[in-house]
PDB file of N, CA and C in Angstrom:
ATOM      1  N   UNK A   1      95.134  86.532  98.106  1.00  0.00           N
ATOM      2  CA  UNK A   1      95.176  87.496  97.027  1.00  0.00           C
ATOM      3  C   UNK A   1      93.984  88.446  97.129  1.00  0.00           C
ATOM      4  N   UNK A   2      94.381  89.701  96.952  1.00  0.00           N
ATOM      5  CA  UNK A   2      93.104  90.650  96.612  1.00  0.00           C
ATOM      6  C   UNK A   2      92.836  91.113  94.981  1.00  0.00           C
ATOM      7  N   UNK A   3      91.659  91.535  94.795  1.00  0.00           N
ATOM      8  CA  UNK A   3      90.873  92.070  93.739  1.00  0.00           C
ATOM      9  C   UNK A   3      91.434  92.883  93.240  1.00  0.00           C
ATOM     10  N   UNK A   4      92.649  93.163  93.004  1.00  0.00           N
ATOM     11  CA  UNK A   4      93.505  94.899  92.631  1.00  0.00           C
ATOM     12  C   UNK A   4      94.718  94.273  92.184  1.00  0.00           C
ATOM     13  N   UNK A   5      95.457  95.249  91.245  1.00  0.00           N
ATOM     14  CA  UNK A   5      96.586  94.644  91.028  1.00  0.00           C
ATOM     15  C   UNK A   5      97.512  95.141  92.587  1.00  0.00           C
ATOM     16  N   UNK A   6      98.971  94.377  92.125  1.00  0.00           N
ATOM     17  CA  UNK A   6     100.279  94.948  93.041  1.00  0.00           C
ATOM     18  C   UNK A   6     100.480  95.959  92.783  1.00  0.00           C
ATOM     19  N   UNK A   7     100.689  96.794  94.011  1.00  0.00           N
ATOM     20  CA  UNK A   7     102.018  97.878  93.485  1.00  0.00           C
ATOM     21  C   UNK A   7     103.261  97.858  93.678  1.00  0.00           C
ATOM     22  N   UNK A   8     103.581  96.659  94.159  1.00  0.00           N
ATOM     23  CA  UNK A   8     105.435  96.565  93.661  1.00  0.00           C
ATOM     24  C   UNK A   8     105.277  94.665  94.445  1.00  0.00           C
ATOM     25  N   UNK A   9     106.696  94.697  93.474  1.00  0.00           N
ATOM     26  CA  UNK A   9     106.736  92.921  93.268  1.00  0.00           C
ATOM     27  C   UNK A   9     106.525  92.539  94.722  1.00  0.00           C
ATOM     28  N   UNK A  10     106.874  93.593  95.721  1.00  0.00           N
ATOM     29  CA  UNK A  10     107.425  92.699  97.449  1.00  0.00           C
ATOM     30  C   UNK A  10     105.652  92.017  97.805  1.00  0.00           C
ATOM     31  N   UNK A  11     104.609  93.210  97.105  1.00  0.00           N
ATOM     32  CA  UNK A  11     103.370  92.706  97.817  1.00  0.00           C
ATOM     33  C   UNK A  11     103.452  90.650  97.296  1.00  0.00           C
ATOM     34  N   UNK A  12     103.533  90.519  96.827  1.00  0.00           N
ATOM     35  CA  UNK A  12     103.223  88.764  96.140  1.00  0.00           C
ATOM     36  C   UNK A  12     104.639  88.084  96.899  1.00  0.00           C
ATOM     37  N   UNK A  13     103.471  86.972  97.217  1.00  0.00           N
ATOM     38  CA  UNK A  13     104.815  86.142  97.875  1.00  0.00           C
ATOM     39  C   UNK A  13     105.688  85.242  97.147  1.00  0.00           C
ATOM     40  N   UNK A  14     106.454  84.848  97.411  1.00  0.00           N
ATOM     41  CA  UNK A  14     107.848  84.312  96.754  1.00  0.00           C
ATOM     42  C   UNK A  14     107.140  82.907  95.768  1.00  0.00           C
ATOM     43  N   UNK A  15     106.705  82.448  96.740  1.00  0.00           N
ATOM     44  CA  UNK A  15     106.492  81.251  96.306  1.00  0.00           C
ATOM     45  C   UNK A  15     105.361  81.173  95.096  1.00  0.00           C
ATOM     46  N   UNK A  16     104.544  81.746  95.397  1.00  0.00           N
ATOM     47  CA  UNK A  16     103.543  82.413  94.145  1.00  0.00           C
ATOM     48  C   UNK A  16     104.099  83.124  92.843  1.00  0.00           C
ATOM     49  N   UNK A  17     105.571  83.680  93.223  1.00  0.00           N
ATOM     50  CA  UNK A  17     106.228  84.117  91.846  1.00  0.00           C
ATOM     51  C   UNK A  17     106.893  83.349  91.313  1.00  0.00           C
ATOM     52  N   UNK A  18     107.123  82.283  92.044  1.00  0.00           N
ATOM     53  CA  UNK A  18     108.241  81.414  91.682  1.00  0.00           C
ATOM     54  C   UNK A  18     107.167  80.085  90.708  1.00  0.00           C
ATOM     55  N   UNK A  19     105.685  80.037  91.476  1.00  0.00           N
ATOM     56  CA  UNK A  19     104.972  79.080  90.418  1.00  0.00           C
ATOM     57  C   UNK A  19     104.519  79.870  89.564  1.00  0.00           C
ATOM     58  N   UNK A  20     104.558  80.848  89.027  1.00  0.00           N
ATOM     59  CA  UNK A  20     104.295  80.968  87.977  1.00  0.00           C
ATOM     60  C   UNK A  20     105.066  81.220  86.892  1.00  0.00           C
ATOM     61  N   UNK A  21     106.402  81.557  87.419  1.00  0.00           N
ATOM     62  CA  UNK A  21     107.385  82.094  86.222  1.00  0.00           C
ATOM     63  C   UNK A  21     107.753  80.736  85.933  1.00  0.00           C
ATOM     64  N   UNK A  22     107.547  79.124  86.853  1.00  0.00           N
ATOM     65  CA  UNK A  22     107.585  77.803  86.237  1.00  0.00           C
ATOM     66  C   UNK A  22     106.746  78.102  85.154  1.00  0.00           C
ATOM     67  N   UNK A  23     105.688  78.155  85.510  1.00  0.00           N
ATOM     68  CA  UNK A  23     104.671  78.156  84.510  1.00  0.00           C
ATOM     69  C   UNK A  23     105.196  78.787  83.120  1.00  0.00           C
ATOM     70  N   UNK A  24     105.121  80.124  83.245  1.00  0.00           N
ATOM     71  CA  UNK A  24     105.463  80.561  81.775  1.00  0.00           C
ATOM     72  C   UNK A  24     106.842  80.496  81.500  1.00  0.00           C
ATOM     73  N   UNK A  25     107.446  80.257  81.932  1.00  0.00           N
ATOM     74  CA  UNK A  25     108.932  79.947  81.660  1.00  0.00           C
ATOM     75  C   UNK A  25     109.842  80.932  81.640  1.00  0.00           C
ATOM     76  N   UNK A  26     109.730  81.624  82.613  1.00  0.00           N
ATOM     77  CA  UNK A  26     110.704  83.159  82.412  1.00  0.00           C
ATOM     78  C   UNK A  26     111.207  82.924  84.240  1.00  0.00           C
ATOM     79  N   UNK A  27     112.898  83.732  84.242  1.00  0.00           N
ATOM     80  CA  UNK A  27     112.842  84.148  85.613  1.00  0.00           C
ATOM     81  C   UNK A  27     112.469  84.559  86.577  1.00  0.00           C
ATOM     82  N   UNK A  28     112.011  84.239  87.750  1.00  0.00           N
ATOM     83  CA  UNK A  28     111.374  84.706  88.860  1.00  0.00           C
ATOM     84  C   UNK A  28     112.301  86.438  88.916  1.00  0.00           C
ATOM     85  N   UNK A  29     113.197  86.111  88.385  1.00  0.00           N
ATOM     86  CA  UNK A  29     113.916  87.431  88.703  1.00  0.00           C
ATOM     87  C   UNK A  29     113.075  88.696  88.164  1.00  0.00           C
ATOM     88  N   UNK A  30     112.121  88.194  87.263  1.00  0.00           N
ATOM     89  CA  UNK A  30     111.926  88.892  86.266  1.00  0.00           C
ATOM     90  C   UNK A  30     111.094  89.886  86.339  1.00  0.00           C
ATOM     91  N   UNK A  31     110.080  89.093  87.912  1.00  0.00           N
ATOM     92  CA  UNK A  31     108.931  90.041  88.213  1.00  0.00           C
ATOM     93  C   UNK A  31     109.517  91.309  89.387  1.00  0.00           C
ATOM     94  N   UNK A  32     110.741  91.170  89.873  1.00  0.00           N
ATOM     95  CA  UNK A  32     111.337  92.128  90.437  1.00  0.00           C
ATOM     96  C   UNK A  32     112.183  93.544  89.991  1.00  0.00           C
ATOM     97  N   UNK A  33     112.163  92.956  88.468  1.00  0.00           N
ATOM     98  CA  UNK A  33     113.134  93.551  87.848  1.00  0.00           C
ATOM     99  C   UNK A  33     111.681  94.626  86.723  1.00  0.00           C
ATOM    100  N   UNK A  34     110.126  94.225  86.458  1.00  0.00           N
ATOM    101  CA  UNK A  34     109.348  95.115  85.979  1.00  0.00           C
ATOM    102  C   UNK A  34     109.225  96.327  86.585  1.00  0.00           C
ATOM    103  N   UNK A  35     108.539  97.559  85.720  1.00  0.00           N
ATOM    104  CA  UNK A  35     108.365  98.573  86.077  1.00  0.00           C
ATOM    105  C   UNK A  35     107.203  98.910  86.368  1.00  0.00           C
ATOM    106  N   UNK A  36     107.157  99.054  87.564  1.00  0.00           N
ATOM    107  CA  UNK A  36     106.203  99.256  88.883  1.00  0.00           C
ATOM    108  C   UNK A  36     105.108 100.450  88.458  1.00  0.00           C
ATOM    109  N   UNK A  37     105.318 101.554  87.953  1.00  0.00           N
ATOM    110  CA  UNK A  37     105.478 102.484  87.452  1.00  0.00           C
ATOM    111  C   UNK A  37     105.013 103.099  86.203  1.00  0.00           C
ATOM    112  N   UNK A  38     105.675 102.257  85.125  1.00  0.00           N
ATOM    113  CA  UNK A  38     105.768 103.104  83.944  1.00  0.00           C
ATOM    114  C   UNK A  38     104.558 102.926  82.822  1.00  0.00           C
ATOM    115  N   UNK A  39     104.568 102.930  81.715  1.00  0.00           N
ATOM    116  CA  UNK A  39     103.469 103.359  80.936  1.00  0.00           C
ATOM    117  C   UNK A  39     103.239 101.618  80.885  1.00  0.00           C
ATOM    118  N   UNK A  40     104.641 100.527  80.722  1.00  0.00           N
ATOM    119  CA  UNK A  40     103.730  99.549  79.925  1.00  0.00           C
ATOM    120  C   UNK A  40     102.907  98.617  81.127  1.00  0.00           C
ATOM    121  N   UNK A  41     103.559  99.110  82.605  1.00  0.00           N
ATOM    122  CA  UNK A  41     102.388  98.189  83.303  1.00  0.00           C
ATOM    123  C   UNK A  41     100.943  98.675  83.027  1.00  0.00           C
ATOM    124  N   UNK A  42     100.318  99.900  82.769  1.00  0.00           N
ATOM    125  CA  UNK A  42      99.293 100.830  82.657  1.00  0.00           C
ATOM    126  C   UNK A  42      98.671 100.039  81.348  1.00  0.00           C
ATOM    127  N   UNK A  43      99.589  99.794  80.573  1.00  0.00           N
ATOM    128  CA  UNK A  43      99.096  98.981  79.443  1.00  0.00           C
ATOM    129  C   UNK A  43      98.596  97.584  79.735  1.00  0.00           C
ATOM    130  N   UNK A  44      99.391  96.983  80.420  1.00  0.00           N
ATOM    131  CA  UNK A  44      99.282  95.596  80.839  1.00  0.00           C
ATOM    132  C   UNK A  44      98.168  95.635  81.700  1.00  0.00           C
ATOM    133  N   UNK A  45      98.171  96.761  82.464  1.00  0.00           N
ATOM    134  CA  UNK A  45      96.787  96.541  83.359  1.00  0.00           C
ATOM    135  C   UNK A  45      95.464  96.455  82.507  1.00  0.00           C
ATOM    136  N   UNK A  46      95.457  97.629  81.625  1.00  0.00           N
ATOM    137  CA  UNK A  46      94.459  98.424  80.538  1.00  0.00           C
ATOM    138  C   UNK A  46      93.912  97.014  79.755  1.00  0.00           C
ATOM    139  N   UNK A  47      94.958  96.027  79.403  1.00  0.00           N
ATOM    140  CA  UNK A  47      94.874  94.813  78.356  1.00  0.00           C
ATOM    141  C   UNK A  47      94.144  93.614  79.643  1.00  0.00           C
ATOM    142  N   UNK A  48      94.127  93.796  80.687  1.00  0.00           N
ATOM    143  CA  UNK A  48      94.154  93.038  81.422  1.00  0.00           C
ATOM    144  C   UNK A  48      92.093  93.188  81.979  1.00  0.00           C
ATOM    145  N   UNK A  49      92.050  94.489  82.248  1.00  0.00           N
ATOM    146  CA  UNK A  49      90.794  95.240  82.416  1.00  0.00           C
ATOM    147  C   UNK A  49      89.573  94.411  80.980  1.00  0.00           C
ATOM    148  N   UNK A  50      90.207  94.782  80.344  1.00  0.00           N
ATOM    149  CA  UNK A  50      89.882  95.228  78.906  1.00  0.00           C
ATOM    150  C   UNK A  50      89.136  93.512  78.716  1.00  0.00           C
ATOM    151  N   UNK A  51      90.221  92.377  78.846  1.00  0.00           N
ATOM    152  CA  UNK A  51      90.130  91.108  78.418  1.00  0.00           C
ATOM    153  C   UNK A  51      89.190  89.948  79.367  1.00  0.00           C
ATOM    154  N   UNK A  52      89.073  90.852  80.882  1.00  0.00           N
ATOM    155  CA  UNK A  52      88.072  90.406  81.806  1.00  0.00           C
ATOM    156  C   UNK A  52      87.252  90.947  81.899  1.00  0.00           C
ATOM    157  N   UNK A  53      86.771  92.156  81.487  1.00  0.00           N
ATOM    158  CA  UNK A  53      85.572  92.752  81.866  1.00  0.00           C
ATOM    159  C   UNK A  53      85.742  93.518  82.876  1.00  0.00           C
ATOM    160  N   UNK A  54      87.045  94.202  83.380  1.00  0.00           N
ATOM    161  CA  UNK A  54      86.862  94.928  84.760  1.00  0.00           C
ATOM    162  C   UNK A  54      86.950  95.913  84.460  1.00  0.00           C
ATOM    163  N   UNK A  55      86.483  97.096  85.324  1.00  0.00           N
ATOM    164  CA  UNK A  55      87.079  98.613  85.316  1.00  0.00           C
ATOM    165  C   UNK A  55      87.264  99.010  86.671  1.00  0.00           C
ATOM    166  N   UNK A  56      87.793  99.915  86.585  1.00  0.00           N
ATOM    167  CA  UNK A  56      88.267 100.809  88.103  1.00  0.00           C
ATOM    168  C   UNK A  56      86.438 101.460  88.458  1.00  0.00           C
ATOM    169  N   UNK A  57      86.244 101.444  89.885  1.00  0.00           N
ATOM    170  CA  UNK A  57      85.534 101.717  90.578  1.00  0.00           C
ATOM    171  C   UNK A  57      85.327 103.485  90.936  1.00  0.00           C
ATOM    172  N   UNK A  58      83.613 103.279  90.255  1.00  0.00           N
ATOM    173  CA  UNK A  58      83.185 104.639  90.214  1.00  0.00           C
ATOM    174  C   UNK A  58      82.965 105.138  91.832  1.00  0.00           C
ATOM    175  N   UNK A  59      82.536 106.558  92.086  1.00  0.00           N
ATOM    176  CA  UNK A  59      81.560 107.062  92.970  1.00  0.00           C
ATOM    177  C   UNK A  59      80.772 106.482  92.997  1.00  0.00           C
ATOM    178  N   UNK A  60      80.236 106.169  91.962  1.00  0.00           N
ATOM    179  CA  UNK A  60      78.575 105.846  91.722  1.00  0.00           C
ATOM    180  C   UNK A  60      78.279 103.964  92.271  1.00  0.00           C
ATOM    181  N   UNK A  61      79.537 103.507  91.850  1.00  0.00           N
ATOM    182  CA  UNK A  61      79.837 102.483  92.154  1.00  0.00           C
ATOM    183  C   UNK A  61      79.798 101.781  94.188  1.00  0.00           C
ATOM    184  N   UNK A  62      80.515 103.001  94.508  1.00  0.00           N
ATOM    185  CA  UNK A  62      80.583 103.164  96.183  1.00  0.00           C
ATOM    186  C   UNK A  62      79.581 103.422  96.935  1.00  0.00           C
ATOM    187  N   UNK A  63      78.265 104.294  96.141  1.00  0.00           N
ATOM    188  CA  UNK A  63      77.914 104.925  96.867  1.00  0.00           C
ATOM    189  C   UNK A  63      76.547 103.707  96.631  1.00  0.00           C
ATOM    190  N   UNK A  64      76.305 102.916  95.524  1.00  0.00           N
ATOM    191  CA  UNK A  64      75.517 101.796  95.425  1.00  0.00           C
ATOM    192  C   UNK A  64      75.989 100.397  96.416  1.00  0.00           C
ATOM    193  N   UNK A  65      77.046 100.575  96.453  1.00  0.00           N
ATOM    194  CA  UNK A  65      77.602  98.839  97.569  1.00  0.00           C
ATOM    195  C   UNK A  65      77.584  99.821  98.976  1.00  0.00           C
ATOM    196  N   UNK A  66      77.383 101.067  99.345  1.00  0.00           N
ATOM    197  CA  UNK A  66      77.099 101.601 100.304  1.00  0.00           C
ATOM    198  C   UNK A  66      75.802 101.016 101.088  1.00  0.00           C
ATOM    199  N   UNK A  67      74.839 101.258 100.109  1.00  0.00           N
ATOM    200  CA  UNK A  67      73.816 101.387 100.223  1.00  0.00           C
ATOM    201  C   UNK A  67      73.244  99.690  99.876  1.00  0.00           C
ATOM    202  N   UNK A  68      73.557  99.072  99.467  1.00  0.00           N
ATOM    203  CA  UNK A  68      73.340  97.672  99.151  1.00  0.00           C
ATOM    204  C   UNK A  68      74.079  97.255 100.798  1.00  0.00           C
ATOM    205  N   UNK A  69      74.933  97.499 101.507  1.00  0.00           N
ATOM    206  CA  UNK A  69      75.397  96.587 102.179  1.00  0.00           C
ATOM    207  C   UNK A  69      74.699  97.050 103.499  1.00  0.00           C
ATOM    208  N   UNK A  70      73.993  98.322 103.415  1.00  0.00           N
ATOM    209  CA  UNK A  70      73.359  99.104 104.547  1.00  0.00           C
ATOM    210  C   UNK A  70      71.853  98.304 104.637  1.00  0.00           C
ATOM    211  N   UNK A  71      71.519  98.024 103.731  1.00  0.00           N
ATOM    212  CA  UNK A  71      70.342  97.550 103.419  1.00  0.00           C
ATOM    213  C   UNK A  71      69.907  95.947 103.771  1.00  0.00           C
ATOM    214  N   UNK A  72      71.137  94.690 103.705  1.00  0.00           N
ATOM    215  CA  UNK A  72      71.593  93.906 103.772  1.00  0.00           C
ATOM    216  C   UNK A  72      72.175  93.645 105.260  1.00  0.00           C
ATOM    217  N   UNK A  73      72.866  94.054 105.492  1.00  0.00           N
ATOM    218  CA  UNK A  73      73.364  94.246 106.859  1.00  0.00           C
ATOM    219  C   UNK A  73      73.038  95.070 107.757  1.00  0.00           C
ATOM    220  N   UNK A  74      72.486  95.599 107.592  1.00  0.00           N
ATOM    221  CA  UNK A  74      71.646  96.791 109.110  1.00  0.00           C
ATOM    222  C   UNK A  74      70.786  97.341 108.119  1.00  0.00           C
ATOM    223  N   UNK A  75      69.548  96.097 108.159  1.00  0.00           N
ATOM    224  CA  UNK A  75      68.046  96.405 107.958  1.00  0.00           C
ATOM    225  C   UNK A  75      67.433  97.447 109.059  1.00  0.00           C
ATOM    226  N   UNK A  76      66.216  98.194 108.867  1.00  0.00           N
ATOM    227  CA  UNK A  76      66.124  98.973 110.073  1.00  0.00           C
ATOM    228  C   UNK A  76      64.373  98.475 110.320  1.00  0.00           C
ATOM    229  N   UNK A  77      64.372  98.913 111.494  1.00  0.00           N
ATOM    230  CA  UNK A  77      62.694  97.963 111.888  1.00  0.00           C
ATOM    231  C   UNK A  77      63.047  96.330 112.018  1.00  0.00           C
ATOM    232  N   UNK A  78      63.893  95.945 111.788  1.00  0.00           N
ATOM    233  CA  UNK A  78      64.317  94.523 112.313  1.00  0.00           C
ATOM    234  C   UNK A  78      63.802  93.970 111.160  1.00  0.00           C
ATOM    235  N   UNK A  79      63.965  94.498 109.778  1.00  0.00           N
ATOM    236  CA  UNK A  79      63.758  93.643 108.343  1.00  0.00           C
ATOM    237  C   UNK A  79      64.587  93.368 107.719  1.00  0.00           C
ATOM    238  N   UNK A  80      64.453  92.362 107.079  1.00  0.00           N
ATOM    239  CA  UNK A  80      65.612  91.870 106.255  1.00  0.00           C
ATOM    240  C   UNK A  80      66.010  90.287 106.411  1.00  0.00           C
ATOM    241  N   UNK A  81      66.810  90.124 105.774  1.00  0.00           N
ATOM    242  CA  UNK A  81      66.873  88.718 105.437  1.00  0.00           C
ATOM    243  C   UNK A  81      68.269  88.399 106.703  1.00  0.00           C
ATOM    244  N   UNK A  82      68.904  89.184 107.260  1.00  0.00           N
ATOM    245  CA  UNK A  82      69.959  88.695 108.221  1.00  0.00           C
ATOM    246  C   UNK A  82      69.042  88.479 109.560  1.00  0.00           C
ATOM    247  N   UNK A  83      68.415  89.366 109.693  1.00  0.00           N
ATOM    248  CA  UNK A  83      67.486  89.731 110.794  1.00  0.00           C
ATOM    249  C   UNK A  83      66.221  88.366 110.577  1.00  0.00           C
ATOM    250  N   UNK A  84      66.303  88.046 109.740  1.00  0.00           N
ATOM    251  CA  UNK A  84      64.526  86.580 109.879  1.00  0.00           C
ATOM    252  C   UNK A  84      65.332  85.907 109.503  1.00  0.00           C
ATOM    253  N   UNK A  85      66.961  85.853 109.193  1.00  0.00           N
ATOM    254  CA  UNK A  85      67.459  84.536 109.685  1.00  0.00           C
ATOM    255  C   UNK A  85      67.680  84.129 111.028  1.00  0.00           C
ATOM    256  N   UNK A  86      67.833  84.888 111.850  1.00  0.00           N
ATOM    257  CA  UNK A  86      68.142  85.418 113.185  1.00  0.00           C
ATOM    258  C   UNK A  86      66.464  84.723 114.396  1.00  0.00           C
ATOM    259  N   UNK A  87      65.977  84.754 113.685  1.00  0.00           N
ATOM    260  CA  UNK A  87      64.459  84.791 114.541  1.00  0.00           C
ATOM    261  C   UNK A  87      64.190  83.047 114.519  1.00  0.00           C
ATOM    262  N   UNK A  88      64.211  82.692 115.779  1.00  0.00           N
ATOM    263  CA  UNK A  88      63.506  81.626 115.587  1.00  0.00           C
ATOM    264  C   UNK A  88      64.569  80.862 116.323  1.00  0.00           C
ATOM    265  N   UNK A  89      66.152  80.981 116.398  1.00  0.00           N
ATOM    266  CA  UNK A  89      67.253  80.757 116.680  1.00  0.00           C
ATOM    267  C   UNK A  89      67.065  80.119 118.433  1.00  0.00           C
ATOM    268  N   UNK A  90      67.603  79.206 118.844  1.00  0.00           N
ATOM    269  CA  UNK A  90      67.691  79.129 120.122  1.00  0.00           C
ATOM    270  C   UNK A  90      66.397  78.838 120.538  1.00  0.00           C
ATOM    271  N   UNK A  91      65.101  78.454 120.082  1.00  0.00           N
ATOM    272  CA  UNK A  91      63.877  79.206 120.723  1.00  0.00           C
ATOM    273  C   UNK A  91      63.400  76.980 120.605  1.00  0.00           C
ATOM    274  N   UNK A  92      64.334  76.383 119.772  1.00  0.00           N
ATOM    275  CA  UNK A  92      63.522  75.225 120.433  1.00  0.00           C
ATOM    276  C   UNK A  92      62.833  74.499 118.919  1.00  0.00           C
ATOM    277  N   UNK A  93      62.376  75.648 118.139  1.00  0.00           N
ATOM    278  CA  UNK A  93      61.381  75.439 117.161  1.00  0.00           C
ATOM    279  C   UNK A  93      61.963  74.523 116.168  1.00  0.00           C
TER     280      UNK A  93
END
């Protein structure tokens, strides 16, 4: 599973629709037959956002995990915490 909703029932696999419509007790048919589309998934998402704490992803947002993962993963001058995990490796010590 990824971090985002679907955009149409085919992404989720069968078997994953099928345990959950056990679960709540409705037809598997049921998640094929929603609207992909229309205002009340937007709602359902909105209620969904709203009740976890998520929101859709800023610029500002991108341009910080840009820069967090640049920093993290290609330290420059050979600093950083990937890089002095790296040191010492193979050497015996």
């Amino acid at each position: 599973m990824e971090a985002r909703f679907p955009e149409s029932a085919k992404e989720m696999p069968a078997a994953a629709v099928d345990y959950v419509a056990q679960q709540v007790k409705v037809p598997a048919g049921a998640w094929a037959d929603y609207d992909w589309q229309g205002d009340r998934i937007k709602r359902h998402r909105k209620e969904i956002r709203e009740a976890y704490g998520f929101r859709a992803n800023t610029e500002e947002d991108q341009e910080r995990l840009g820069e967090w993962l640049a920093a993290e993963l290609c330290p420059s001058g050979g600093s950083g915490r990937r890089q002095r995990g790296r040191e010492g490796r193979g050497s015996g010590r």
